[in-house]
C-alpha atoms as a PDB file:
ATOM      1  CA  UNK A   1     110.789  49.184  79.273  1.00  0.00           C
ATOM      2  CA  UNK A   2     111.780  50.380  75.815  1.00  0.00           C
ATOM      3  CA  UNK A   3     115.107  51.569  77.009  1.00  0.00           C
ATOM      4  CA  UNK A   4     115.859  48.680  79.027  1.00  0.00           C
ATOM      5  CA  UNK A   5     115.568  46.596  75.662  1.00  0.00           C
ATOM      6  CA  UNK A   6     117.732  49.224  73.831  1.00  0.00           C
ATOM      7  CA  UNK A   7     120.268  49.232  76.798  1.00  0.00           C
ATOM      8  CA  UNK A   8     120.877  45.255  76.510  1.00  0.00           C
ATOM      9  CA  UNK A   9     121.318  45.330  73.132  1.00  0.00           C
ATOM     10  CA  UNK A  10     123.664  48.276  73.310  1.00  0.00           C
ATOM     11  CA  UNK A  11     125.870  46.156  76.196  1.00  0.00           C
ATOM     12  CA  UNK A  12     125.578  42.894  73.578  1.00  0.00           C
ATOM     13  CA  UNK A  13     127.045  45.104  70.526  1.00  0.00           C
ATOM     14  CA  UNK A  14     129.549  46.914  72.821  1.00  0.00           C
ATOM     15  CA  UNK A  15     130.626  43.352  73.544  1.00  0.00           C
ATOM     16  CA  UNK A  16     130.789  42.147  70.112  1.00  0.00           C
ATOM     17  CA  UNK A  17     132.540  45.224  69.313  1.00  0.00           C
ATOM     18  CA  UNK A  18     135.344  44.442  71.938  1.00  0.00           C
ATOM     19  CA  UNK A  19     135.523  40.738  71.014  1.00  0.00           C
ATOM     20  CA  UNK A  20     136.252  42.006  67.189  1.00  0.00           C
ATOM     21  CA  UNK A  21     138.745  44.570  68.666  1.00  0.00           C
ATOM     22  CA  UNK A  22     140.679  42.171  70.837  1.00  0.00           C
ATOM     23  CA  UNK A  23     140.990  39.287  68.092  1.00  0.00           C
ATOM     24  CA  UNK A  24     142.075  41.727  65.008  1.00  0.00           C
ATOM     25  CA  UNK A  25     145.656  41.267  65.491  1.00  0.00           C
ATOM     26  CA  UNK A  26     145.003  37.408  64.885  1.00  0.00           C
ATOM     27  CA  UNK A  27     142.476  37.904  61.926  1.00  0.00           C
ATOM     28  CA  UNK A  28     142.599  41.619  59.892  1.00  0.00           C
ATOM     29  CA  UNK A  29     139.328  41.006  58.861  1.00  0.00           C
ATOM     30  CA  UNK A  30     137.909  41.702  61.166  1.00  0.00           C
ATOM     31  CA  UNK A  31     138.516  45.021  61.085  1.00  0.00           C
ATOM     32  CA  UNK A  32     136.461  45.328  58.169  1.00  0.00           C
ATOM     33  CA  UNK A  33     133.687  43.114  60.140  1.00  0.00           C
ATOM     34  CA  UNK A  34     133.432  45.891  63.130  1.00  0.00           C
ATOM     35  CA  UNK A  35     133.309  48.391  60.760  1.00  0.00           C
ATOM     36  CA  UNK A  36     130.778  46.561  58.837  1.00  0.00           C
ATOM     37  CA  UNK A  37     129.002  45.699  62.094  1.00  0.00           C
ATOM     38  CA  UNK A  38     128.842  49.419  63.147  1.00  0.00           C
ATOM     39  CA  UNK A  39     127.560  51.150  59.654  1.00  0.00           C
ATOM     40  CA  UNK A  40     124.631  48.756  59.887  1.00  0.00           C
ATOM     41  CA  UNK A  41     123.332  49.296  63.173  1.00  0.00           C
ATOM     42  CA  UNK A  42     123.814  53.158  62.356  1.00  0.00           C
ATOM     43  CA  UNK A  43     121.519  52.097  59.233  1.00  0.00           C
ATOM     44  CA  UNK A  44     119.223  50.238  60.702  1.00  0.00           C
ATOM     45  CA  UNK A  45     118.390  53.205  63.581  1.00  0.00           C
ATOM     46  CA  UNK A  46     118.128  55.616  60.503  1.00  0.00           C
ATOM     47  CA  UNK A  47     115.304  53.172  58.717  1.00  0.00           C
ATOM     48  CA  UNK A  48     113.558  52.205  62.404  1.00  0.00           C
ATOM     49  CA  UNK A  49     113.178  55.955  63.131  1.00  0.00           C
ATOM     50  CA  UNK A  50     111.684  56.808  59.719  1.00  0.00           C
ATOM     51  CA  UNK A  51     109.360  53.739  59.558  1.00  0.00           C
ATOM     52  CA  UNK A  52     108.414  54.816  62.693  1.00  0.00           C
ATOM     53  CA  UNK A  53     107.579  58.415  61.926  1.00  0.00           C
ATOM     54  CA  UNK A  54     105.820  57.161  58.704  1.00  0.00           C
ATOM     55  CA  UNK A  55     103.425  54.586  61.047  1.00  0.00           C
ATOM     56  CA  UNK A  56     102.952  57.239  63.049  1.00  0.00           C
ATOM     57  CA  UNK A  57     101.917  59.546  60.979  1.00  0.00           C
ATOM     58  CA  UNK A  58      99.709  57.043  59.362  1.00  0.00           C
ATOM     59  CA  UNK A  59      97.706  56.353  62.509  1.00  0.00           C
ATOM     60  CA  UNK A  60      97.774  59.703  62.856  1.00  0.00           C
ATOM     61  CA  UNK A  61      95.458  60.606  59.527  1.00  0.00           C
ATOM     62  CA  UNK A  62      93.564  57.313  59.447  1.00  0.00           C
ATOM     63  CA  UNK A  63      92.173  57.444  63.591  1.00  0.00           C
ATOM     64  CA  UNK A  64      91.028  61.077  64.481  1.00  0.00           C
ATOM     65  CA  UNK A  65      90.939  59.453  68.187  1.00  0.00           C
ATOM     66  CA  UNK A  66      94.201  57.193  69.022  1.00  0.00           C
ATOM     67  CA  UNK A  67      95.251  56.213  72.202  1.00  0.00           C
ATOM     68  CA  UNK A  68      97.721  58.548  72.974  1.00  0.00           C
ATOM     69  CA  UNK A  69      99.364  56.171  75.746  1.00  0.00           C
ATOM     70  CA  UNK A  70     100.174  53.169  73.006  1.00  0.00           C
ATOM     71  CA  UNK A  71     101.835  55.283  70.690  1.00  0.00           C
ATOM     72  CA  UNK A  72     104.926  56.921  70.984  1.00  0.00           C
ATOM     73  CA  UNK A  73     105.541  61.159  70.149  1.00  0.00           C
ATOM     74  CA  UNK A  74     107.380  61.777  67.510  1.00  0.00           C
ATOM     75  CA  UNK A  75     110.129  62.862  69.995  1.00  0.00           C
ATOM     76  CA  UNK A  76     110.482  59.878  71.323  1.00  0.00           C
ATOM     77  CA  UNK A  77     111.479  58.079  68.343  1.00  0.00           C
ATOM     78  CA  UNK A  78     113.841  60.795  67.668  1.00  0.00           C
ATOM     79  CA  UNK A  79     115.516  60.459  71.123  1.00  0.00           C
ATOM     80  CA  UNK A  80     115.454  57.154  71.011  1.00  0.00           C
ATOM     81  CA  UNK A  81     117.269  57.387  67.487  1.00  0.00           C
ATOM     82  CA  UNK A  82     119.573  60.134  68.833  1.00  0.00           C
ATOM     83  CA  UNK A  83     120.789  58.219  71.482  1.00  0.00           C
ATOM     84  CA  UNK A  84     121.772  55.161  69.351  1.00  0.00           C
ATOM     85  CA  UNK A  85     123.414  57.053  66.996  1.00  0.00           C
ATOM     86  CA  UNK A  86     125.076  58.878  69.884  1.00  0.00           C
ATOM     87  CA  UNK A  87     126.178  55.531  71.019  1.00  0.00           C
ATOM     88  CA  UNK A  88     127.373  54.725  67.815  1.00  0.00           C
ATOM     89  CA  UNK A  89     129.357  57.425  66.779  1.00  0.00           C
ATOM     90  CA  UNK A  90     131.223  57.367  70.345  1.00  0.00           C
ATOM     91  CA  UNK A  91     132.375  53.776  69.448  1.00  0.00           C
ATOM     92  CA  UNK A  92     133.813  55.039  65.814  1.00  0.00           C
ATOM     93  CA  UNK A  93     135.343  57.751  67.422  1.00  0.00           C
ATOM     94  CA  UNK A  94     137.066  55.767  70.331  1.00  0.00           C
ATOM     95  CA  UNK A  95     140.491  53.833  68.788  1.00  0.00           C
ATOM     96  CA  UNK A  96     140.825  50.965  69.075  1.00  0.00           C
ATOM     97  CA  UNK A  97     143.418  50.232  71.599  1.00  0.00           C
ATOM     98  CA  UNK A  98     140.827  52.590  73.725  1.00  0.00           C
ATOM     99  CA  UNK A  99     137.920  50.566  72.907  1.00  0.00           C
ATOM    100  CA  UNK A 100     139.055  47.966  75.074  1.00  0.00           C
ATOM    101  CA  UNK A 101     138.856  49.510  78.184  1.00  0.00           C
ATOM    102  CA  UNK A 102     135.504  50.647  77.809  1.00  0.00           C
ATOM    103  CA  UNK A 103     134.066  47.088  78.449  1.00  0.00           C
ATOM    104  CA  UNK A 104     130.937  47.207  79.923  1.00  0.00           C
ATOM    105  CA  UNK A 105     132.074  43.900  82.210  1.00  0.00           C
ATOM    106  CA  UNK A 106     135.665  42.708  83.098  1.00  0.00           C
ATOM    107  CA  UNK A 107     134.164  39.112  81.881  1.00  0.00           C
ATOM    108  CA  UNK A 108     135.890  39.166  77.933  1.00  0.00           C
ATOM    109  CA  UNK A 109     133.966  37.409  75.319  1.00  0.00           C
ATOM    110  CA  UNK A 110     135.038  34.312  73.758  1.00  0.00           C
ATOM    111  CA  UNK A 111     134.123  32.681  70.264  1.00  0.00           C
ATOM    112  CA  UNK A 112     131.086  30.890  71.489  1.00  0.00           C
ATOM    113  CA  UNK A 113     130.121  33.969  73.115  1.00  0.00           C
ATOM    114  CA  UNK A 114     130.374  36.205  70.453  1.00  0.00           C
ATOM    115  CA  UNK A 115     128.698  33.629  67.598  1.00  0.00           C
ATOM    116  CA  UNK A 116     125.537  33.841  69.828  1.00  0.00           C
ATOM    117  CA  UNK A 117     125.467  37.727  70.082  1.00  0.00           C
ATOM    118  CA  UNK A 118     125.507  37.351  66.213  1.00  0.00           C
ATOM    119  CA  UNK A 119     123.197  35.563  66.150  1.00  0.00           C
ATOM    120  CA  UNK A 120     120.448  37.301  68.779  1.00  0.00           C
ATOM    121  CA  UNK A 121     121.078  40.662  67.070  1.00  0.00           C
ATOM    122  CA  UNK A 122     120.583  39.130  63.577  1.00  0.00           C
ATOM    123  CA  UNK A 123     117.058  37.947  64.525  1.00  0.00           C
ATOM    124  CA  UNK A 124     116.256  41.483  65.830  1.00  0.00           C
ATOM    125  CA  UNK A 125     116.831  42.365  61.948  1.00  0.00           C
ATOM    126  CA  UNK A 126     113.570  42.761  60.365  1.00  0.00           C
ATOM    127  CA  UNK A 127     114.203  40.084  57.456  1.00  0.00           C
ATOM    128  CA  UNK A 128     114.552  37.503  60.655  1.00  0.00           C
ATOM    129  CA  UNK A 129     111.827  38.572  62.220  1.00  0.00           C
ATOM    130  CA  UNK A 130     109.599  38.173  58.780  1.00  0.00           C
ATOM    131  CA  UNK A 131     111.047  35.172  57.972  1.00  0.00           C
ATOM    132  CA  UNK A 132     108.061  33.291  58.731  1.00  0.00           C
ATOM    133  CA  UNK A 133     105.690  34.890  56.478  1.00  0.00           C
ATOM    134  CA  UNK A 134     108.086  34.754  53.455  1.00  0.00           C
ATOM    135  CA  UNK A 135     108.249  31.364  53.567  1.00  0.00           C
ATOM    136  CA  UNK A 136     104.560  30.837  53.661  1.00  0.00           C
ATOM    137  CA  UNK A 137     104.444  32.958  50.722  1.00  0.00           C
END
């Protein structure tokens, strides 16, 4: 179910990707916003995968007896973590003038489109996903 999660938002950033790509001829910027875009999401796997691993091993020394079903091997969050990065580093590698045929869909994205990926992979973020309890605070 995990991966089915990780695949959307894959396809949704692949899509933002090729929206940027297709619309930096009009706007140089954003050049600098797919890079931008890109170095993030390869941050944000990097600080998942060691929060992870430090929860983990938290659980691990504070139960003795965990159920092993709910939480997830240290492997997993590695593979998981490998595989976006993997995922990642294709895209930077790919030019840009190839990027574009690597659409997931032959449907291209349009401005609307695009502002609401922004959006839904901004409140996967952790700050938008606290929000709530910093401003209760």
């Amino acid at each position: 179910q995990a991966s089915g999660g990780e695949d959307e938002i894959q396809q949704l950033q692949k899509a933002l990707l090729d929206y940027l790509d297709e619309n930096t001829e009009t706007d140089a910027s954003l050049v600098f916003s797919r890079k931008f875009y890109i170095a993030q999401w390869f941050r944000d796997t990097t600080m998942e995968t060691e929060k992870a691993i430090k929860s983990q091993k938290d659980e691990d020394s504070s139960e003795g007896a965990h159920h092993a079903k709910d939480v997830e091997t240290t492997g997993q969050i590695m593979h998981r973590a490998e595989s976006r990065k993997k995922f990642l580093r294709s895209i930077i590698k790919t030019a840009p003038s190839q990027f574009s045929t690597l659409k997931m869909n032959s449907d291209t994205v349009d401005y609307e489109d695009a502002c609401l990926i922004v959006r839904y992979l901004a409140s996967m973020r952790p700050f938008a996903q606290s929000f709530d309890i910093y401003l209760t605070q």
